[in-house]
PDB file of N, CA and C in Angstrom:
ATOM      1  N   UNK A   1      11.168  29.395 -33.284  1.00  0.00           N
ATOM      2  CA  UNK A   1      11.834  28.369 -32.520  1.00  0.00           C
ATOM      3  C   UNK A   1      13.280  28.780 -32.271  1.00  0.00           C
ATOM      4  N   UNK A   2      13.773  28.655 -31.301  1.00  0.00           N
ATOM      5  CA  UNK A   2      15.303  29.327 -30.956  1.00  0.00           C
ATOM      6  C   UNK A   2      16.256  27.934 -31.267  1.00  0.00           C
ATOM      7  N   UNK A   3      17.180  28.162 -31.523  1.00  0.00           N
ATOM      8  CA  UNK A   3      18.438  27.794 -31.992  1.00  0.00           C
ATOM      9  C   UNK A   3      18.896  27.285 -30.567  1.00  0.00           C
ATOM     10  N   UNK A   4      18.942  25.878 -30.548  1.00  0.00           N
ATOM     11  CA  UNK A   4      19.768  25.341 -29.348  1.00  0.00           C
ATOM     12  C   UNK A   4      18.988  25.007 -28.149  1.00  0.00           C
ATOM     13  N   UNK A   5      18.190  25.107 -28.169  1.00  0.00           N
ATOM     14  CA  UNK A   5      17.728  25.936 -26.854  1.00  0.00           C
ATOM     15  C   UNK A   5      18.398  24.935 -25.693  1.00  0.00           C
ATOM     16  N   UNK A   6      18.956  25.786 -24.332  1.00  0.00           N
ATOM     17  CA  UNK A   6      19.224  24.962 -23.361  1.00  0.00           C
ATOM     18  C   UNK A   6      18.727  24.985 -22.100  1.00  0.00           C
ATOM     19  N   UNK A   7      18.579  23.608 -22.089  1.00  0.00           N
ATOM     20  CA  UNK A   7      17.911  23.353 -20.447  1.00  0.00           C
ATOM     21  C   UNK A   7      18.966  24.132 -19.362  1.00  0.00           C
ATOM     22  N   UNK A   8      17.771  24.720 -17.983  1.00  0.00           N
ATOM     23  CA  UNK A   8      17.929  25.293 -17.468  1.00  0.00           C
ATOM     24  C   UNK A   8      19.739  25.026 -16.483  1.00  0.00           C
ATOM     25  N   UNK A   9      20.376  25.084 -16.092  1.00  0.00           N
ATOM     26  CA  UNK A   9      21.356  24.242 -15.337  1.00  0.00           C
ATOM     27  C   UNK A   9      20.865  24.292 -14.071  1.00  0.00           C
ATOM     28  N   UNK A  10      21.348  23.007 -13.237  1.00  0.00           N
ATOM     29  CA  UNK A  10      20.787  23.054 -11.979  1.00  0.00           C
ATOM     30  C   UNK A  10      22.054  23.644 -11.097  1.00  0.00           C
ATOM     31  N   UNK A  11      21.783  24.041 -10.338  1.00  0.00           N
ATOM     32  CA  UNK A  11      22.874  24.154  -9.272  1.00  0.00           C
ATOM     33  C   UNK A  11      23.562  23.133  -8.911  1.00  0.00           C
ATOM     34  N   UNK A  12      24.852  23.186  -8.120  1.00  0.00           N
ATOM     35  CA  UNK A  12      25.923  21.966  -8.596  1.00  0.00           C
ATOM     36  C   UNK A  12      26.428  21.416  -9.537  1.00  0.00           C
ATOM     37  N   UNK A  13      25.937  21.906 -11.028  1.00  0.00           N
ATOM     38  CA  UNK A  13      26.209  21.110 -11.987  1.00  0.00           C
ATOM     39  C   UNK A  13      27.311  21.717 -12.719  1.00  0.00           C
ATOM     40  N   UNK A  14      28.148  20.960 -12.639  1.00  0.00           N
ATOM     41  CA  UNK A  14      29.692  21.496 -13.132  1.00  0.00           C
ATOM     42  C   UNK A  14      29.048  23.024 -14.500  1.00  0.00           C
ATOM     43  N   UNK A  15      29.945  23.206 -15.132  1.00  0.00           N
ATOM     44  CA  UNK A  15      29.971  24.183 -15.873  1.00  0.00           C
ATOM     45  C   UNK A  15      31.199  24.235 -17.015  1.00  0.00           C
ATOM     46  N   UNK A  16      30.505  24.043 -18.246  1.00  0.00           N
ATOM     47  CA  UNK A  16      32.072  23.500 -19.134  1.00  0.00           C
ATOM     48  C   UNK A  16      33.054  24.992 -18.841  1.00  0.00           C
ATOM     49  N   UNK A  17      34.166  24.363 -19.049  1.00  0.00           N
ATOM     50  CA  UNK A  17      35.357  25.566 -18.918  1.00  0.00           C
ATOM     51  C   UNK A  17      35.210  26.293 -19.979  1.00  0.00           C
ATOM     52  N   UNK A  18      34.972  26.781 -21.461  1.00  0.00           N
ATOM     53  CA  UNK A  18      34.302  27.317 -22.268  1.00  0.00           C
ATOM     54  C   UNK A  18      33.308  28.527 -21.618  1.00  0.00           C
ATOM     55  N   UNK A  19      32.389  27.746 -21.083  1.00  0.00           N
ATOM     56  CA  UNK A  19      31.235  28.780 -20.356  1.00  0.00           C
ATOM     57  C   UNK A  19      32.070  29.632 -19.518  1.00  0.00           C
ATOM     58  N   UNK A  20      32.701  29.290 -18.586  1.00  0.00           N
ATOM     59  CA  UNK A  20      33.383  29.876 -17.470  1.00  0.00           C
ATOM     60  C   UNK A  20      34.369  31.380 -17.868  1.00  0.00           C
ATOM     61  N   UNK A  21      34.930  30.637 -18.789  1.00  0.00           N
ATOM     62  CA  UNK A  21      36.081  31.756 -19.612  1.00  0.00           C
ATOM     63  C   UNK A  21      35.135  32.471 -20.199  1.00  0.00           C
ATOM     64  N   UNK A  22      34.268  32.152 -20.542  1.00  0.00           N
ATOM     65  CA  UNK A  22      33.467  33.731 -21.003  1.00  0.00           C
ATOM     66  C   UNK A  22      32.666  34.606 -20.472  1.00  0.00           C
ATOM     67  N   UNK A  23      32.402  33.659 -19.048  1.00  0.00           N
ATOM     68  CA  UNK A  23      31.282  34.387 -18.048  1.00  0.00           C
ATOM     69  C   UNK A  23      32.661  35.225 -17.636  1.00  0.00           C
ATOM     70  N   UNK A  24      34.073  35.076 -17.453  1.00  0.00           N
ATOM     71  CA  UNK A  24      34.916  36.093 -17.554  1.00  0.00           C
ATOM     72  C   UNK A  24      35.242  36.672 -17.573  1.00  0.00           C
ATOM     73  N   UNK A  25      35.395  36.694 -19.042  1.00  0.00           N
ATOM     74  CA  UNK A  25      35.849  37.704 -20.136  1.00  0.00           C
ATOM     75  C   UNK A  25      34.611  39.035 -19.761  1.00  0.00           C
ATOM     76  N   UNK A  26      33.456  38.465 -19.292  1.00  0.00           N
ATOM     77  CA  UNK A  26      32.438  39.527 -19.543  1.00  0.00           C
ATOM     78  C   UNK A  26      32.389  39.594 -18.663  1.00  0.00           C
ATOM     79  N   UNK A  27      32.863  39.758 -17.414  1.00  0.00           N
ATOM     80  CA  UNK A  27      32.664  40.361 -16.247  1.00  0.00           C
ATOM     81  C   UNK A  27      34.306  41.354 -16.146  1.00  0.00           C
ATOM     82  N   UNK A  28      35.439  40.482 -16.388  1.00  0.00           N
ATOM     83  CA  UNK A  28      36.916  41.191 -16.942  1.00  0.00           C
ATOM     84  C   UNK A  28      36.152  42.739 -17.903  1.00  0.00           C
ATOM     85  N   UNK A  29      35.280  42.415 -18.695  1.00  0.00           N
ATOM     86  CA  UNK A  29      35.205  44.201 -19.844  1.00  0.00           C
ATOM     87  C   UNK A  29      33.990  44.731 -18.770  1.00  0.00           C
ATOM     88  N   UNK A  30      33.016  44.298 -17.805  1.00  0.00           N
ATOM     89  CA  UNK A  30      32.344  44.735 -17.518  1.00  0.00           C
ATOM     90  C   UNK A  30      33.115  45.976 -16.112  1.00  0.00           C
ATOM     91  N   UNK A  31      34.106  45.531 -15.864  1.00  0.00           N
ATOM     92  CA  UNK A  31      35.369  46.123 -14.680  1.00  0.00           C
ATOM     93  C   UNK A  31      35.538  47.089 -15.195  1.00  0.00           C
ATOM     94  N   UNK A  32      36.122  46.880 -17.177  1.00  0.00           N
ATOM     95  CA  UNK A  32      37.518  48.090 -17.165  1.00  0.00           C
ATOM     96  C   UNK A  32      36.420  48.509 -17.548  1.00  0.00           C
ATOM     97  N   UNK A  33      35.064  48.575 -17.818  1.00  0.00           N
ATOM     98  CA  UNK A  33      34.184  49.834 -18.789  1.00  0.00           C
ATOM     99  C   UNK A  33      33.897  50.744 -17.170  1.00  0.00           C
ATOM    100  N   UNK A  34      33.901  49.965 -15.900  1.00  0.00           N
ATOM    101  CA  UNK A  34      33.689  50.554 -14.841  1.00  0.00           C
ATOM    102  C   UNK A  34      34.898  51.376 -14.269  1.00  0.00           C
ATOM    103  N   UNK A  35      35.910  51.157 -14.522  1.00  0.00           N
ATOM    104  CA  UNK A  35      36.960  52.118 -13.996  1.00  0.00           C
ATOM    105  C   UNK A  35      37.295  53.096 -14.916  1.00  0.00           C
ATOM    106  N   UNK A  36      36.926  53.141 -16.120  1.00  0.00           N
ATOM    107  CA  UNK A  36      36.943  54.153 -16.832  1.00  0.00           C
ATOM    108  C   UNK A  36      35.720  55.117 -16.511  1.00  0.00           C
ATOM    109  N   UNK A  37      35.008  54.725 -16.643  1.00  0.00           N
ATOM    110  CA  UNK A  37      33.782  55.625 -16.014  1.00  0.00           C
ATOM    111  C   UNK A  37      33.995  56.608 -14.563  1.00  0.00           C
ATOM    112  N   UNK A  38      34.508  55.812 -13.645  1.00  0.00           N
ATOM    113  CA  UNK A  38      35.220  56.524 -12.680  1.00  0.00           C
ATOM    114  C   UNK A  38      36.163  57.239 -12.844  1.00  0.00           C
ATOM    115  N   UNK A  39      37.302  56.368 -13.449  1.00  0.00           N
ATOM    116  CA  UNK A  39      38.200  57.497 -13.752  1.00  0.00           C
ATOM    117  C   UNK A  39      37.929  58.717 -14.669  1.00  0.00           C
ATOM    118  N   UNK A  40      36.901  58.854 -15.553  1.00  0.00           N
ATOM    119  CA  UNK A  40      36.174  60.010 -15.916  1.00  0.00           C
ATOM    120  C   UNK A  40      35.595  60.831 -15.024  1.00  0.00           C
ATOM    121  N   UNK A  41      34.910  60.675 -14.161  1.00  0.00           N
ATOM    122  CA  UNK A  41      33.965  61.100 -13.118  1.00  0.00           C
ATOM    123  C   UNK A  41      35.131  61.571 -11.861  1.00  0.00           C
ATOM    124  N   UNK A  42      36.036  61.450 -11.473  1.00  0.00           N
ATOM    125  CA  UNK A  42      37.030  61.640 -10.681  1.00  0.00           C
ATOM    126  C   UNK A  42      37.741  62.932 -11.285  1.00  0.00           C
ATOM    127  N   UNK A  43      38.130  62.546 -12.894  1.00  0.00           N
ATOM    128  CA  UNK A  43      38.918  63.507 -13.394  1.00  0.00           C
ATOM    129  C   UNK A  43      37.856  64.798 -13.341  1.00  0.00           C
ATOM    130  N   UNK A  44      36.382  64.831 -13.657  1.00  0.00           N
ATOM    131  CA  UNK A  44      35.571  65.937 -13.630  1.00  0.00           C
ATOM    132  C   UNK A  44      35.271  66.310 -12.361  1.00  0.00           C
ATOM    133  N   UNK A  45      35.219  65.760 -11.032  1.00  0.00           N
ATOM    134  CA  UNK A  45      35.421  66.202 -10.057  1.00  0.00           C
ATOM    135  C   UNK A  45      36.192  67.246  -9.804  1.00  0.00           C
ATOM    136  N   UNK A  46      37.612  66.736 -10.095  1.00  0.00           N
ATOM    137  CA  UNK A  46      38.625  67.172  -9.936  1.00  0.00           C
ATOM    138  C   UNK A  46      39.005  68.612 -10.157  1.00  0.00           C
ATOM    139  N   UNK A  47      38.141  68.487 -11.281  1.00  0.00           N
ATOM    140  CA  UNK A  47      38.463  69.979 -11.985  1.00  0.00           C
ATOM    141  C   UNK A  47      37.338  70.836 -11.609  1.00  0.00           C
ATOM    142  N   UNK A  48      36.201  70.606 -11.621  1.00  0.00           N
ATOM    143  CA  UNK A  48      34.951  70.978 -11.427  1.00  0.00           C
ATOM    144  C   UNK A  48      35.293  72.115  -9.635  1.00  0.00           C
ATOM    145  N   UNK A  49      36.161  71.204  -8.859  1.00  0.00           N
ATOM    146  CA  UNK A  49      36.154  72.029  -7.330  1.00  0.00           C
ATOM    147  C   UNK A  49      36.723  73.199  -7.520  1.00  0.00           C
ATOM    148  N   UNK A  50      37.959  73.656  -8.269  1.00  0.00           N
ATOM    149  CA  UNK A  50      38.617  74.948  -7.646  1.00  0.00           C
ATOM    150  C   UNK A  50      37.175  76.117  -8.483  1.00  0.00           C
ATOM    151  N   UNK A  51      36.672  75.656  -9.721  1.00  0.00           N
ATOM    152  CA  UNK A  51      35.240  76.449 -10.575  1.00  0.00           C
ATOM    153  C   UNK A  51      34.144  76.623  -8.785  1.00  0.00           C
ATOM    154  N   UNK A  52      34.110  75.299  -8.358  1.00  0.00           N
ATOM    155  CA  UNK A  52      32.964  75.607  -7.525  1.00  0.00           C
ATOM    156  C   UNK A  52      33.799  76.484  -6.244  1.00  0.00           C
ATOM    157  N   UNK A  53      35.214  76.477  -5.985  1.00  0.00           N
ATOM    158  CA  UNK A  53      35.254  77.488  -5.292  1.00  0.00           C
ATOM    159  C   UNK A  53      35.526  78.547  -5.852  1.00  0.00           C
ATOM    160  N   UNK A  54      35.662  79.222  -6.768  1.00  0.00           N
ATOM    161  CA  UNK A  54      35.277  80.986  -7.033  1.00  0.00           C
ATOM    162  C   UNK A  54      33.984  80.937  -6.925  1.00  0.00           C
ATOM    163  N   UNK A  55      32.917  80.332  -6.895  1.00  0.00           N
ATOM    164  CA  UNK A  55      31.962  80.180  -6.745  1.00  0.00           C
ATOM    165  C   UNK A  55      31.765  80.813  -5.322  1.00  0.00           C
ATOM    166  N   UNK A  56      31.631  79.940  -4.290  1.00  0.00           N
ATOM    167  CA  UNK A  56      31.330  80.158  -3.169  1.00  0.00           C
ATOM    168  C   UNK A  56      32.660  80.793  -2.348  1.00  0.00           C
ATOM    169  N   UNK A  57      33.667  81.631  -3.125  1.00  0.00           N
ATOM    170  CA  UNK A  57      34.422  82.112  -2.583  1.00  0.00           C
ATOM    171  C   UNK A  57      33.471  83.843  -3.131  1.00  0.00           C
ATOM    172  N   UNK A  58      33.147  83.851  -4.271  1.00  0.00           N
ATOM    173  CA  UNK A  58      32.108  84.814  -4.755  1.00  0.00           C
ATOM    174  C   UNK A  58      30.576  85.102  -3.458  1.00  0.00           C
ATOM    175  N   UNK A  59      30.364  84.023  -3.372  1.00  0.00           N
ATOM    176  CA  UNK A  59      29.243  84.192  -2.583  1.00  0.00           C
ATOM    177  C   UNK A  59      29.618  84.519  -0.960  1.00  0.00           C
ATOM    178  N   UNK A  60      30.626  84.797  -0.803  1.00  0.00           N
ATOM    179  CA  UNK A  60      31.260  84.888   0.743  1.00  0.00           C
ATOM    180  C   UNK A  60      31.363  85.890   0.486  1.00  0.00           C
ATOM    181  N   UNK A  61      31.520  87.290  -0.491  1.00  0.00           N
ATOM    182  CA  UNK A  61      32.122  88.221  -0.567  1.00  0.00           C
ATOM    183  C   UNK A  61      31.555  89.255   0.298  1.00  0.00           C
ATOM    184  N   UNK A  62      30.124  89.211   0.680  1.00  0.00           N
ATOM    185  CA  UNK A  62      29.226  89.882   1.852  1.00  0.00           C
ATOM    186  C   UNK A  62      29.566  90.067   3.093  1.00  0.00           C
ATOM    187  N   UNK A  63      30.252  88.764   3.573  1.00  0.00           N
ATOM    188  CA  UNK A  63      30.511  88.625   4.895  1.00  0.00           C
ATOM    189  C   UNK A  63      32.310  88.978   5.471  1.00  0.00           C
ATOM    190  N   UNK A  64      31.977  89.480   6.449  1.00  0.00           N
ATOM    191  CA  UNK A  64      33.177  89.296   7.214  1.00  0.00           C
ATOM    192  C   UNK A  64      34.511  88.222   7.095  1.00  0.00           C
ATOM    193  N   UNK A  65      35.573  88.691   6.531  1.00  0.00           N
ATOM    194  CA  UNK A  65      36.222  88.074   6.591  1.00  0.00           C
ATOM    195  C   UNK A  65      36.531  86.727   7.519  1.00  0.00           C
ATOM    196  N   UNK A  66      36.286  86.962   8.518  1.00  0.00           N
ATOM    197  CA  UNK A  66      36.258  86.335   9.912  1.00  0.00           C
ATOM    198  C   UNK A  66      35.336  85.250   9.970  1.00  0.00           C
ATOM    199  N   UNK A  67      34.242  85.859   8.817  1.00  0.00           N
ATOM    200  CA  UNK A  67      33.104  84.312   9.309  1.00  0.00           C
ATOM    201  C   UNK A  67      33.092  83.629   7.756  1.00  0.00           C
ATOM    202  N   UNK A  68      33.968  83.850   6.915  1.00  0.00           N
ATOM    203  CA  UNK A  68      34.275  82.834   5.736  1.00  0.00           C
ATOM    204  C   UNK A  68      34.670  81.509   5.896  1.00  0.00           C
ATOM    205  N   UNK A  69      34.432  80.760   5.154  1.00  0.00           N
ATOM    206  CA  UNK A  69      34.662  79.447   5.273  1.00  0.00           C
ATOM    207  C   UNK A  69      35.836  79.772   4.371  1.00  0.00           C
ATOM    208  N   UNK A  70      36.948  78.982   4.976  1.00  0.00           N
ATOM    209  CA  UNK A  70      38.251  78.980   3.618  1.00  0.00           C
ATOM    210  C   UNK A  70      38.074  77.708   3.103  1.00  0.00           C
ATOM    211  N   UNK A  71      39.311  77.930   2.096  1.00  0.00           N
ATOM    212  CA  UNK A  71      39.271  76.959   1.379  1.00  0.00           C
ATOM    213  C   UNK A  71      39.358  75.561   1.704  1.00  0.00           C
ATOM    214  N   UNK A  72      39.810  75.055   2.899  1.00  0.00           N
ATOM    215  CA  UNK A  72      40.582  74.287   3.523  1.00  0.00           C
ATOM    216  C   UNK A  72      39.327  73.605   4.001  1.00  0.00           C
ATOM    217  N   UNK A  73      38.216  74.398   4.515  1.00  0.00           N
ATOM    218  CA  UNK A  73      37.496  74.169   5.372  1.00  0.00           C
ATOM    219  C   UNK A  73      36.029  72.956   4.162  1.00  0.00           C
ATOM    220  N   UNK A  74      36.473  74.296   3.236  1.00  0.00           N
ATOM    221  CA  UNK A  74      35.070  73.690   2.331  1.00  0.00           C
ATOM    222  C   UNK A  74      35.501  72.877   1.398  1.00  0.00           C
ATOM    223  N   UNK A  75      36.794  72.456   0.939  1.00  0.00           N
ATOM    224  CA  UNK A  75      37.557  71.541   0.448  1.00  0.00           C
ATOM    225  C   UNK A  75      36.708  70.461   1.436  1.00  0.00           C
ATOM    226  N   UNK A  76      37.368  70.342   2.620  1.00  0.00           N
ATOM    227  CA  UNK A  76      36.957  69.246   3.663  1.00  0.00           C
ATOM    228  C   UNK A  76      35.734  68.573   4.060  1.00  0.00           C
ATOM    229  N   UNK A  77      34.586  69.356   3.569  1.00  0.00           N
ATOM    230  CA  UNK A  77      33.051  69.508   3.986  1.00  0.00           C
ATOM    231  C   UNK A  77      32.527  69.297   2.350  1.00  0.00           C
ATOM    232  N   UNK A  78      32.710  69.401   1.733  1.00  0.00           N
ATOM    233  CA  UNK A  78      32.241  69.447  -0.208  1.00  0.00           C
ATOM    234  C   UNK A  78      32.811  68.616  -0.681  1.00  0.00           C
ATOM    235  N   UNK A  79      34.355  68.458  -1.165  1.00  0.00           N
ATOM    236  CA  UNK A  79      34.642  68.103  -2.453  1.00  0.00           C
ATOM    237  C   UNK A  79      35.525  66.739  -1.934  1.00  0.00           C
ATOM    238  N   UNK A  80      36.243  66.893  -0.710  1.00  0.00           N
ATOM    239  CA  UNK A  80      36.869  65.612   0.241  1.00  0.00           C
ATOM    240  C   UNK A  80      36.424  64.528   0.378  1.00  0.00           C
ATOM    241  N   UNK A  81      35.129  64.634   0.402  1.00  0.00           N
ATOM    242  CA  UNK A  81      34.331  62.906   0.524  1.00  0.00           C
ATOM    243  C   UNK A  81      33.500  62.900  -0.989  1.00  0.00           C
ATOM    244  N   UNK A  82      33.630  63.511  -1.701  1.00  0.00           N
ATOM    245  CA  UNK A  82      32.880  62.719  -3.236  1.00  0.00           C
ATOM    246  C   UNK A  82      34.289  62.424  -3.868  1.00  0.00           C
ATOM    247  N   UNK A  83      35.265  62.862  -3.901  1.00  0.00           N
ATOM    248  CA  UNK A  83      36.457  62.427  -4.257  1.00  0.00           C
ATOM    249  C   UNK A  83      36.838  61.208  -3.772  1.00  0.00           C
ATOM    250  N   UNK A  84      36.935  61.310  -2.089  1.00  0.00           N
ATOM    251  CA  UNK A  84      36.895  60.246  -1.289  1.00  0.00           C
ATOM    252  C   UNK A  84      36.185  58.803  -1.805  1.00  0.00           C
ATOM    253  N   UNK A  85      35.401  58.936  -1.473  1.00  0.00           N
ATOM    254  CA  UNK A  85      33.977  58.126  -2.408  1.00  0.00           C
ATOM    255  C   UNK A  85      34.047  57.690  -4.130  1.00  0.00           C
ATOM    256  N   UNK A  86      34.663  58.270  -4.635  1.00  0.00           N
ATOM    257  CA  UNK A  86      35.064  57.669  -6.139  1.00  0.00           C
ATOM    258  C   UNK A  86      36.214  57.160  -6.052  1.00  0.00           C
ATOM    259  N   UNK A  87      37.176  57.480  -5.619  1.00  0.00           N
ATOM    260  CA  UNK A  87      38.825  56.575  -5.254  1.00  0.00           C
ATOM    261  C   UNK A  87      38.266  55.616  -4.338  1.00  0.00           C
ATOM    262  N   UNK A  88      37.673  55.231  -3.545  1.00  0.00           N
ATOM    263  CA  UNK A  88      37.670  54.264  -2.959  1.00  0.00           C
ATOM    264  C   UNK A  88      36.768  53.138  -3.969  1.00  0.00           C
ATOM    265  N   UNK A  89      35.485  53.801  -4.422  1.00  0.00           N
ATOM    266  CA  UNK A  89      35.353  52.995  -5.600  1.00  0.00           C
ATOM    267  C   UNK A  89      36.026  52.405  -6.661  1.00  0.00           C
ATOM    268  N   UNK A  90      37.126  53.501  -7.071  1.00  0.00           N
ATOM    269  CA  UNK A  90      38.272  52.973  -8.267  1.00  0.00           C
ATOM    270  C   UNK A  90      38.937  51.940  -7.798  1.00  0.00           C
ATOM    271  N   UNK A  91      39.238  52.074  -6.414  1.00  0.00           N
ATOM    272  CA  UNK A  91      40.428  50.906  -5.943  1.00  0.00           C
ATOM    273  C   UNK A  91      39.492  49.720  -5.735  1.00  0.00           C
ATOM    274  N   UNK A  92      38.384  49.740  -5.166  1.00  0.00           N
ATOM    275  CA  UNK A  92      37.662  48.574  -5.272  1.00  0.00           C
ATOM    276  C   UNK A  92      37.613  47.645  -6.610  1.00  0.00           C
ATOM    277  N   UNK A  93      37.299  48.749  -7.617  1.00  0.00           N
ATOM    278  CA  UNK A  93      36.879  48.129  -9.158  1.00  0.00           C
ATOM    279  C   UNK A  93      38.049  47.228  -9.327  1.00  0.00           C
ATOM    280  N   UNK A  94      39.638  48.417  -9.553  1.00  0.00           N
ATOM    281  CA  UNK A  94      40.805  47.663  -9.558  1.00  0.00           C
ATOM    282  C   UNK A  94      41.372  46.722  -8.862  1.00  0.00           C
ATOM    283  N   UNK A  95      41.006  46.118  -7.911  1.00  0.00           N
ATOM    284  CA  UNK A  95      41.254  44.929  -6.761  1.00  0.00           C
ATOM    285  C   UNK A  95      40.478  44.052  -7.612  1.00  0.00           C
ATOM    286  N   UNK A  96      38.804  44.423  -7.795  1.00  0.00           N
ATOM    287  CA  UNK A  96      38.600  43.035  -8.225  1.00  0.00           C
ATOM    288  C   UNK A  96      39.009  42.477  -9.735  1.00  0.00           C
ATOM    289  N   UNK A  97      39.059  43.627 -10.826  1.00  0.00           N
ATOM    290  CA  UNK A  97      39.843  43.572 -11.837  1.00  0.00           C
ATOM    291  C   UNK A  97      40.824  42.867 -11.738  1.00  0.00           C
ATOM    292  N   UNK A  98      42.074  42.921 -11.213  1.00  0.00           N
ATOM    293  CA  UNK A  98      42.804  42.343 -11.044  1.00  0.00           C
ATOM    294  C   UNK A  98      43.104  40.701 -10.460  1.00  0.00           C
ATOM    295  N   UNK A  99      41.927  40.378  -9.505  1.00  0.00           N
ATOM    296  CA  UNK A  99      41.422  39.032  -9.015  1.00  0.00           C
ATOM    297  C   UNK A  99      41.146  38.176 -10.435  1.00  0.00           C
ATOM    298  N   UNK A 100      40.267  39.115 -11.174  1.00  0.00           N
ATOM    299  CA  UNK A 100      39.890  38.378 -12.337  1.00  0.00           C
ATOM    300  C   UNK A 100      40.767  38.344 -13.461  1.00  0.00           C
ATOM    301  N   UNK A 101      41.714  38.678 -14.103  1.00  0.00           N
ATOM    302  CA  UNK A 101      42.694  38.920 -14.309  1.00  0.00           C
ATOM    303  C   UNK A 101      43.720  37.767 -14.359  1.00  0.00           C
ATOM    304  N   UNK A 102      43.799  37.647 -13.181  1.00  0.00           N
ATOM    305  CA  UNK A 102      44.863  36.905 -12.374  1.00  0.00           C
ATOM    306  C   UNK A 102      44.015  35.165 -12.974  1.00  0.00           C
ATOM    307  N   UNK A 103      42.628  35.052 -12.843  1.00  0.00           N
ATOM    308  CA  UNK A 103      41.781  33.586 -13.111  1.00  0.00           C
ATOM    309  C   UNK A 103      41.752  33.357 -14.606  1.00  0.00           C
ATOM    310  N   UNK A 104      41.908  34.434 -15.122  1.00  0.00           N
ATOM    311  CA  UNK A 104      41.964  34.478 -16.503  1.00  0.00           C
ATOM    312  C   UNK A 104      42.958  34.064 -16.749  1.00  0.00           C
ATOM    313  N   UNK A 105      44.152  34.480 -16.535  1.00  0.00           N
ATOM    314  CA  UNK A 105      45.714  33.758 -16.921  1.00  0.00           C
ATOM    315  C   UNK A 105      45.702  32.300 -16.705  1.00  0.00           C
ATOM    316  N   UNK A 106      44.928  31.951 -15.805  1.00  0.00           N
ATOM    317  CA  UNK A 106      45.016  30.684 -15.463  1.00  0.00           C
ATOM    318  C   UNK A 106      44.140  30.035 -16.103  1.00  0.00           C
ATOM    319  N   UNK A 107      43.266  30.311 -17.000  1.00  0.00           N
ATOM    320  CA  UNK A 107      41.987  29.604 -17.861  1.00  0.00           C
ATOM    321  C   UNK A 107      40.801  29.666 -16.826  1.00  0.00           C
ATOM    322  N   UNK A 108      40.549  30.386 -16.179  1.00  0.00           N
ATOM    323  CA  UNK A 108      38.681  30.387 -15.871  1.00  0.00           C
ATOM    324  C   UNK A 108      38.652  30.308 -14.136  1.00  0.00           C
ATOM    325  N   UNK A 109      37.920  29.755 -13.514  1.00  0.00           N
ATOM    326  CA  UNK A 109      37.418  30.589 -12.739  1.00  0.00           C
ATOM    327  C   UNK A 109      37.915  29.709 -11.429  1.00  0.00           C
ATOM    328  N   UNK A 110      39.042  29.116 -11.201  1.00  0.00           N
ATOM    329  CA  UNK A 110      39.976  28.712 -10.060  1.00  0.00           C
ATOM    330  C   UNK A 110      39.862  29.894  -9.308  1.00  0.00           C
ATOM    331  N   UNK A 111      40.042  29.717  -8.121  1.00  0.00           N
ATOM    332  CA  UNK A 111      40.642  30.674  -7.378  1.00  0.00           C
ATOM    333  C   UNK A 111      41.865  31.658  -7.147  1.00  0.00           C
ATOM    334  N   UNK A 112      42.320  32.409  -6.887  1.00  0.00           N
ATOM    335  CA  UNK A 112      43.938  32.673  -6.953  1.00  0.00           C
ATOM    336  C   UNK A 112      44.275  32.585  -5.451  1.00  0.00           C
ATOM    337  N   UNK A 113      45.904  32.304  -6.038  1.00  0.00           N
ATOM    338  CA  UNK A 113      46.331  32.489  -4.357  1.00  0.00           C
ATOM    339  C   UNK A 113      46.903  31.138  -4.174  1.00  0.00           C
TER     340      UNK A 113
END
């Protein structure tokens, strides 16, 4: 037999401020565990590109100078939009982090602004 058990809530039905501040709090740690993750994944990006170009600066070594892709090029085409693509994710995370943040100071789930 469970401890408490509670009826389902209906929609519309207020929500004690208690509940609210903790549906919160756990969405507030569910953010920063997400921007850390990114910001991990960004930092290994990061480092991971100039490795993948000796890489494919290695694998160019066959061809004509003339028909190499430089760095500039495969920076732009490879590593530019997954970088791209995780910073735009980070700033997303951190916008809404900060929304919530901001409801938290205020006790629960008002709006800001």
């Amino acid at each position: 037999m469970k401890d408490k058990e509670q009826p389902a809530r209906q929609e519309g039905t207020p929500v004690s401020p208690e509940v609210e501040v903790a549906k919160l709090a756990e969405r507030v740690r569910a953010l920063q565990s997400r921007l850390a993750q990114l910001d991990r994944e960004l930092e290994e990006t990061r480092s991971r590109a100039p490795l993948e170009w000796s890489r494919m600066e290695k694998s160019q070594e066959h061809l004509p100078v003339a028909g190499r892709l430089t760095y500039d090029s495969w920076y732009a085409t490879y590593w530019g939009p997954k970088i791209s693509i995780l910073m735009t994710e980070y700033s997303d995370a951190a916008g809404q982090l900060s929304v919530l943040q901001q409801r938290q100071r205020r006790g629960g789930n008002r709006p800001c602004g």
